[in-house]
C-alpha atoms as a PDB file:
ATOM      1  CA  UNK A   1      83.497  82.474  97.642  1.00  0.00           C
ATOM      2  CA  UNK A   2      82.591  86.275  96.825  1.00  0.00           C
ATOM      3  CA  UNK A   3      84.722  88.707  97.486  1.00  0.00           C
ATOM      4  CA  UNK A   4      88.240  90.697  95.667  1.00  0.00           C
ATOM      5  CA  UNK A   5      90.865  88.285  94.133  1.00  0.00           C
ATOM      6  CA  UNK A   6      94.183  89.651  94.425  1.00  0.00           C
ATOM      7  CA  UNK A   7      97.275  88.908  92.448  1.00  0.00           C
ATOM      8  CA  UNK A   8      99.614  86.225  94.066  1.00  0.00           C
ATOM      9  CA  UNK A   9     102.306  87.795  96.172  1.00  0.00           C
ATOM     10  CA  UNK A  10     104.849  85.983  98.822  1.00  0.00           C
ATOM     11  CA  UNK A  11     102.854  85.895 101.869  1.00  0.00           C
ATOM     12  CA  UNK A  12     105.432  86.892 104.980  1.00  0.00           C
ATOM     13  CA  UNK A  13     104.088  88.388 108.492  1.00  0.00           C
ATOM     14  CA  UNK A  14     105.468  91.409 107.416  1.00  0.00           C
ATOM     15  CA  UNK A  15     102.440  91.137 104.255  1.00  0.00           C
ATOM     16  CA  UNK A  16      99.919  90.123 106.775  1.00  0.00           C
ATOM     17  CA  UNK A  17     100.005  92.755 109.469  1.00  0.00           C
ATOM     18  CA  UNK A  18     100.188  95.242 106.583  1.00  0.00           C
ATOM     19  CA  UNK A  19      96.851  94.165 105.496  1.00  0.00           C
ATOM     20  CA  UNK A  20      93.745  96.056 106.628  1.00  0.00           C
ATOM     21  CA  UNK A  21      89.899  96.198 106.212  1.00  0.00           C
ATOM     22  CA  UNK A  22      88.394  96.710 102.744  1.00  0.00           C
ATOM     23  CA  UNK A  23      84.601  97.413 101.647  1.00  0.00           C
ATOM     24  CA  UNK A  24      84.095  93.797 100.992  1.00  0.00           C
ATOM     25  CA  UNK A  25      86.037  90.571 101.768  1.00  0.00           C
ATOM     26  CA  UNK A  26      89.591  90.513  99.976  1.00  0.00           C
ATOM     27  CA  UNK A  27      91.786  87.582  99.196  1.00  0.00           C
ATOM     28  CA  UNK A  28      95.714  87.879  99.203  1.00  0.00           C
ATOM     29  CA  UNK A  29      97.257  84.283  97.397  1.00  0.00           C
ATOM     30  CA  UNK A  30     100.741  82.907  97.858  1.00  0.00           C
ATOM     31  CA  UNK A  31     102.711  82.705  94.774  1.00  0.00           C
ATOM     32  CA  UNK A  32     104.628  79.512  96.384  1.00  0.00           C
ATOM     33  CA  UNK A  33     102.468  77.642  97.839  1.00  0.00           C
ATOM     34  CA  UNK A  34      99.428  77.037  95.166  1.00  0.00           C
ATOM     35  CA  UNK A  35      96.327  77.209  97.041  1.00  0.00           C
ATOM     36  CA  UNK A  36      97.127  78.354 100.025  1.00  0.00           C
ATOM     37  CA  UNK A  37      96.261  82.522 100.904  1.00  0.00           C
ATOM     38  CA  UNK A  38      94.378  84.519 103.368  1.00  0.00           C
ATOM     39  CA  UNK A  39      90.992  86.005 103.798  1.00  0.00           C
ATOM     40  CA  UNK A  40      90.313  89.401 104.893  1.00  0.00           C
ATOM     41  CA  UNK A  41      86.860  90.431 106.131  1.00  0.00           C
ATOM     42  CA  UNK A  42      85.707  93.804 105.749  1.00  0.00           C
ATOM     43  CA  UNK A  43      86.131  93.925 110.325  1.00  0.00           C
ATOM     44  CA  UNK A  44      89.516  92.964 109.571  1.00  0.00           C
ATOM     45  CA  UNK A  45      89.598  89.612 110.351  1.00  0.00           C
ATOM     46  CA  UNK A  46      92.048  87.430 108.923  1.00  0.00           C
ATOM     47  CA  UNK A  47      91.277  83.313 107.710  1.00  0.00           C
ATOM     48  CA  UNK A  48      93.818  81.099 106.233  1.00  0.00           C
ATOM     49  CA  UNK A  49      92.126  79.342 103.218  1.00  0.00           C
ATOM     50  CA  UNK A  50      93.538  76.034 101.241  1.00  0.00           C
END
């Protein structure tokens, strides 16, 4: 996958609606669950990834 990896942080709702567009897609990882993050697309759009 291209795009920005980010350091892990814990990934609460609070995290997620804090999270806006960037100039390319951007990936936020949990630092619990191993694997598991979120994708953000340069519209804004946010995926779930595992």
């Amino acid at each position: 996958m291209d795009g920005k990896r980010e350091r892990s942080v814990k990934l609460t709702k609070s995290k997620l609606d804090d999270l806006g567009p960037a100039a390319t897609d951007r990936f936020l990882w949990d630092k619990d669950v191993r694997g598991f993050g979120v994708r953000v697309t340069p519209k804004g759009v946010k995926s779930f990834v595992l």
